[in-house]
N, C-alpha and C. Protein backbone atom coordinates (compact mmCIF):
# COMPACT_ATOMS: atom_id res chain seq x y z
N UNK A 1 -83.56 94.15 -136.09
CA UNK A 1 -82.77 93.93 -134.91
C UNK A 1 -83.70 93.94 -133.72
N UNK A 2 -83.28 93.46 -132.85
CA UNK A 2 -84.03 93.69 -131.56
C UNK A 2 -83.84 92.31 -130.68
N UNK A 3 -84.30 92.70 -129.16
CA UNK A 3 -84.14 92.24 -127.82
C UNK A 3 -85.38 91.42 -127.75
N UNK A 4 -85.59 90.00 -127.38
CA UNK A 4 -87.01 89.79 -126.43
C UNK A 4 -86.81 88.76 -125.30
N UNK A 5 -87.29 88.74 -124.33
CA UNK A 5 -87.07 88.07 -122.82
C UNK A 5 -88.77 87.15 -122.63
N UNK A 6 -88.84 86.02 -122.33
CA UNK A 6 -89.52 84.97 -122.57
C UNK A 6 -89.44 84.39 -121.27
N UNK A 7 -90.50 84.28 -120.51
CA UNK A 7 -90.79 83.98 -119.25
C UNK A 7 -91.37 82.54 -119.68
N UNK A 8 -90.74 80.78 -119.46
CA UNK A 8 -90.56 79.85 -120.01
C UNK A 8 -92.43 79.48 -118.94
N UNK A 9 -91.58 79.97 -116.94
CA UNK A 9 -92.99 79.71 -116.27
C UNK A 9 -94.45 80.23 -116.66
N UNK A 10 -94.15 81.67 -117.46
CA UNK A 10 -95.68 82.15 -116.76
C UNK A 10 -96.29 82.04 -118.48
N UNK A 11 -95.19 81.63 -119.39
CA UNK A 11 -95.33 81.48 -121.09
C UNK A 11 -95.94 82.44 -121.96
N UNK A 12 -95.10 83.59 -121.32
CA UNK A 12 -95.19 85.12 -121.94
C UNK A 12 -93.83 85.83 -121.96
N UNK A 13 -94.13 86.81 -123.37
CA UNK A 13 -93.20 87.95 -123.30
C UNK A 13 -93.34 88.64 -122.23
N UNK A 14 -92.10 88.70 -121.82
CA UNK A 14 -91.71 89.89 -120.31
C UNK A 14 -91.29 91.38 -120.83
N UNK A 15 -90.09 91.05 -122.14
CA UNK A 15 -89.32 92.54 -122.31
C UNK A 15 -89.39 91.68 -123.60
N UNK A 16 -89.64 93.22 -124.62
CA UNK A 16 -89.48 93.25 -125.91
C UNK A 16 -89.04 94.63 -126.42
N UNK A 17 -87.95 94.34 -127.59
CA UNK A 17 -87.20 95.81 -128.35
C UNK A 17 -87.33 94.89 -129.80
N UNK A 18 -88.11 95.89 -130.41
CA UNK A 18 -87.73 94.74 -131.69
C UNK A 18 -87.90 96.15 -132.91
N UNK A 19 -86.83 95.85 -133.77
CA UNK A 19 -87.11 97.43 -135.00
C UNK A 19 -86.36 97.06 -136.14
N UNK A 20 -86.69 98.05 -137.08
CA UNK A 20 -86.77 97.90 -138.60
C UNK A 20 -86.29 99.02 -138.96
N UNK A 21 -84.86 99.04 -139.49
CA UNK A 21 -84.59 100.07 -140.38
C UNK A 21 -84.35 100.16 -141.85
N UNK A 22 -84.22 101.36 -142.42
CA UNK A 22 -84.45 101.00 -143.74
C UNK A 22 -83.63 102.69 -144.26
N UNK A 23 -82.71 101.90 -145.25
CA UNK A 23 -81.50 103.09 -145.65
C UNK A 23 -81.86 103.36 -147.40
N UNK A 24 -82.11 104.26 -147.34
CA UNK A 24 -82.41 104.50 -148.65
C UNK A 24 -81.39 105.84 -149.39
N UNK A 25 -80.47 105.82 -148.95
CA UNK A 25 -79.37 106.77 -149.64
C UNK A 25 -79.76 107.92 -148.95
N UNK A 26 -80.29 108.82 -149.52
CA UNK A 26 -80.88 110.21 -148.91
C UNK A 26 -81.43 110.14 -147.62
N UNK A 27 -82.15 109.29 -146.90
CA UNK A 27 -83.45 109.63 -145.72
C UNK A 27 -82.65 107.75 -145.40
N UNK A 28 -82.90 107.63 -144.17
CA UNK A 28 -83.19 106.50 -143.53
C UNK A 28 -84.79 106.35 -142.61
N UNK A 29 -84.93 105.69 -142.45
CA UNK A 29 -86.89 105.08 -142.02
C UNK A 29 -86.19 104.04 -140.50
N UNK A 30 -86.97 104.81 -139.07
CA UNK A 30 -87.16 103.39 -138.56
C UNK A 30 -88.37 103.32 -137.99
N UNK A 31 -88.65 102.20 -137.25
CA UNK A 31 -89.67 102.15 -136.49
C UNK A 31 -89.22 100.94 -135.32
N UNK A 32 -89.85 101.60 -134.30
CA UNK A 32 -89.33 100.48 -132.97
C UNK A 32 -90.62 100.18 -132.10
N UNK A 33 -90.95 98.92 -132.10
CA UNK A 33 -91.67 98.70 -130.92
C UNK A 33 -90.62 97.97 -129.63
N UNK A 34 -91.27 98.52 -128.51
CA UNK A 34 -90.76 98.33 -127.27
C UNK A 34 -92.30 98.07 -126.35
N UNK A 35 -91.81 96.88 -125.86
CA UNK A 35 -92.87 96.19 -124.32
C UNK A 35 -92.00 95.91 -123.51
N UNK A 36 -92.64 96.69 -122.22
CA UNK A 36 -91.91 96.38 -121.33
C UNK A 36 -92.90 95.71 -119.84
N UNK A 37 -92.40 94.53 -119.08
CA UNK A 37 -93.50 94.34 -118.08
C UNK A 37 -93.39 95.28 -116.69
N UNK A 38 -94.50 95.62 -116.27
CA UNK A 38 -94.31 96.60 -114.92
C UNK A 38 -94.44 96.01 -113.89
N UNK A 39 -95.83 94.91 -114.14
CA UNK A 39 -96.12 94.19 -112.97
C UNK A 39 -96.75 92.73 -113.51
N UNK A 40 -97.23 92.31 -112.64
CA UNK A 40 -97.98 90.52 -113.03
C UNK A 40 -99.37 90.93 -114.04
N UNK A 41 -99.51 91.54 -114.22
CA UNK A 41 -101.06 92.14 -114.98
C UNK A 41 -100.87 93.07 -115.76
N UNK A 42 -99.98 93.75 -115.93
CA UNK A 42 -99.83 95.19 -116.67
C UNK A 42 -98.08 95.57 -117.27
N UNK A 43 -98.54 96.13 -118.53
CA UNK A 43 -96.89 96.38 -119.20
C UNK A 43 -97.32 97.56 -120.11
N UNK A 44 -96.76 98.28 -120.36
CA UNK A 44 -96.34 99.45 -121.35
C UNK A 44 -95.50 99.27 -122.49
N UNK A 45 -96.30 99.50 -123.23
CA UNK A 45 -95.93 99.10 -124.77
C UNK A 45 -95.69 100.73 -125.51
N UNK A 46 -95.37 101.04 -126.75
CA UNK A 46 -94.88 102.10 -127.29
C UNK A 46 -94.41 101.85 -128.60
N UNK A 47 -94.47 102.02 -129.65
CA UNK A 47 -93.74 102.47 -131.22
C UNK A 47 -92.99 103.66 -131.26
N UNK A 48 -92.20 104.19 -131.78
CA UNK A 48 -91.57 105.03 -131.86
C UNK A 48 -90.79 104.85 -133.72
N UNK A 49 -91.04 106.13 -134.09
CA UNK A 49 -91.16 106.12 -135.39
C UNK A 49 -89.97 107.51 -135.69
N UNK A 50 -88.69 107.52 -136.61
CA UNK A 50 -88.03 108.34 -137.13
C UNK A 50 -87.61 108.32 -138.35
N UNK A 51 -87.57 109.68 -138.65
CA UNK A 51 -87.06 109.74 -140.36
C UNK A 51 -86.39 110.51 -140.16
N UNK A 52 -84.70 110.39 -140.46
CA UNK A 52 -83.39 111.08 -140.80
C UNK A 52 -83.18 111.16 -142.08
N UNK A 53 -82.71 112.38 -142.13
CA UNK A 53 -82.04 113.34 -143.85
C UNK A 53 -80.58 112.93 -143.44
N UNK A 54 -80.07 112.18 -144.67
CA UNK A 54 -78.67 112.00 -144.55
C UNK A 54 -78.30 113.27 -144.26
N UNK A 55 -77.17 114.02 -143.50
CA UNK A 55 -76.70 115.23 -143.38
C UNK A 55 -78.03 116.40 -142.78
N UNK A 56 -78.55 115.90 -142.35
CA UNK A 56 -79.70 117.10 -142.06
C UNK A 56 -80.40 117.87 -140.98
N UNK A 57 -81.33 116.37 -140.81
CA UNK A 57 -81.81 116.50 -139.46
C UNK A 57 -82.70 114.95 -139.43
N UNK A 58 -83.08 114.82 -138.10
CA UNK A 58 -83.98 113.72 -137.74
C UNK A 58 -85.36 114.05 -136.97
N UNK A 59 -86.07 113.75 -137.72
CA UNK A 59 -87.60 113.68 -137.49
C UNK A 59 -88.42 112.24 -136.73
N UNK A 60 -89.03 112.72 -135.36
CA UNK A 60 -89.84 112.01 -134.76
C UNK A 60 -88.93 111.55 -133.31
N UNK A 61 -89.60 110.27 -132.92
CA UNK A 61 -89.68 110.16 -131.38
C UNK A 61 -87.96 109.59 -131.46
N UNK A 62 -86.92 109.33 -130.75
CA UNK A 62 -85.55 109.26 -130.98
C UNK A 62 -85.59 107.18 -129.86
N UNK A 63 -85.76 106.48 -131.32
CA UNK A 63 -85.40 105.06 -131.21
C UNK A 63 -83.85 104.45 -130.82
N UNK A 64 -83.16 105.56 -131.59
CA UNK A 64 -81.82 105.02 -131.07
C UNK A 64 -81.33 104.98 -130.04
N UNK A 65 -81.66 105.49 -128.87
CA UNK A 65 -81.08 105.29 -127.20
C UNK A 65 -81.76 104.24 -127.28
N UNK A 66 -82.98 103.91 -127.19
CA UNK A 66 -83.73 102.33 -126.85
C UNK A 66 -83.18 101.40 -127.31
N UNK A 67 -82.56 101.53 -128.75
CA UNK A 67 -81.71 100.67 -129.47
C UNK A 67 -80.43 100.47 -128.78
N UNK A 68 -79.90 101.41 -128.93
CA UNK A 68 -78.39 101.41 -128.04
C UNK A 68 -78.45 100.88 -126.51
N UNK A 69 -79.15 101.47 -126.03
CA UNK A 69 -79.35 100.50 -124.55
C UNK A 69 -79.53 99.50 -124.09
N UNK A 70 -80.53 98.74 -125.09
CA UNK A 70 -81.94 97.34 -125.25
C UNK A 70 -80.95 96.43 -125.89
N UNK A 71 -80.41 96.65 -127.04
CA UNK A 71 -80.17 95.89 -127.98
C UNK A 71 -78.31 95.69 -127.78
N UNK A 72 -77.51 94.73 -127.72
CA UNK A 72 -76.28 94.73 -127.15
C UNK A 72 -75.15 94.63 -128.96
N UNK A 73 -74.63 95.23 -129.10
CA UNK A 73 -73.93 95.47 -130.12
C UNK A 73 -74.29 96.44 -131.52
N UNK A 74 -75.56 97.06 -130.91
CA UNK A 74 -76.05 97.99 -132.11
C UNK A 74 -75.66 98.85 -132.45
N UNK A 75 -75.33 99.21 -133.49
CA UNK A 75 -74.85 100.38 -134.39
C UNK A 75 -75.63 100.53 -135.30
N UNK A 76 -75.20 102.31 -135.64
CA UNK A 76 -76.14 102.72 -136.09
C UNK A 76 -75.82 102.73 -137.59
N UNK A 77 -76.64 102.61 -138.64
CA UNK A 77 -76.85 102.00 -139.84
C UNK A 77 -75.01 102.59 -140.93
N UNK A 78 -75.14 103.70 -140.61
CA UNK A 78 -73.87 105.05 -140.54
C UNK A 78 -72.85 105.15 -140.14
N UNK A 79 -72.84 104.49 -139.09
CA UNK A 79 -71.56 104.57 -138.08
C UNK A 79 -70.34 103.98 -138.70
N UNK A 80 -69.33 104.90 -139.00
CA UNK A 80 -68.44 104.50 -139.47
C UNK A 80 -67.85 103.17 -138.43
N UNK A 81 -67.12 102.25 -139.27
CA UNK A 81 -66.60 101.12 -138.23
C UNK A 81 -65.33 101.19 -138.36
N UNK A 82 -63.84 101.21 -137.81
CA UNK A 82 -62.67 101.38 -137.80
C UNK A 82 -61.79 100.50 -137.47
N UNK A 83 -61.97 98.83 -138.03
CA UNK A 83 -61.45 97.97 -137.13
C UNK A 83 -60.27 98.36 -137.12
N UNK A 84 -59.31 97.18 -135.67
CA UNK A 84 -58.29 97.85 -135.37
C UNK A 84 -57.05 97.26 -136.35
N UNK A 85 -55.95 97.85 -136.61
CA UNK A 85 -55.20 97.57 -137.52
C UNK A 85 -54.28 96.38 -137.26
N UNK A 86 -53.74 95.46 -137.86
CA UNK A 86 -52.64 94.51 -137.10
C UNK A 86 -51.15 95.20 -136.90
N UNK A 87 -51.01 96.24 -137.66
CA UNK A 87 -50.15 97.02 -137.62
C UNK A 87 -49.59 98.22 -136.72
N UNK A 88 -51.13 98.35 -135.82
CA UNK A 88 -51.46 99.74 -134.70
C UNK A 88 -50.10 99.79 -133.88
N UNK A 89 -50.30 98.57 -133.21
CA UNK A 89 -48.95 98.45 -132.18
C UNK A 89 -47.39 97.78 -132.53
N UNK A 90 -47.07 98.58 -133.53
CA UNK A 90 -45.90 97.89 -134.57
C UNK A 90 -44.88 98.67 -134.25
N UNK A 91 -43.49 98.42 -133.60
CA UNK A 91 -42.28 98.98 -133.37
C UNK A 91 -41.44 98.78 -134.60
């Protein structure tokens, strides 16, 4: 999944979110790179790397706000989904 923004004039990445997850029953794996531009010459780049225990705990730098923020419809691998019923609003 992931975000990238493409400057067509200056024929560069401006903003990049781009990541890889990986569900393996017990533990899920991600990794996220994020670039972001600051100025005409200079940008800040970053990886960010986590490993979650189904039921447990989560280990390392926390990708999912960057995800959730960056990325427009992301959910998380887990997240239960509840569509809505045709029946909800039924007299």
């Amino acid at each position: 999944m992931g975000r990238i923004n493409y400057s067509v004039p200056d024929r560069k990445v401006v903003d990049l979110v781009a990541g890889f997850e990986y569900d393996a029953g017990c533990w899920i794996g991600r990794v996220v790179l994020e670039r972001l531009q600051r100025s005409a010459s200079s940008a800040n780049q970053r990886i960010l790397f986590q490993l979650e225990f189904s039921g447990f705990s989560r280990l390392g730098s926390n990708p999912l706000k960057t995800l959730k923020d960056n990325v427009p419809r992301y959910q998380y691998l887990r997240e239960d989904i509840n569509p809505p019923s045709r029946f909800q609003q039924y007299d």
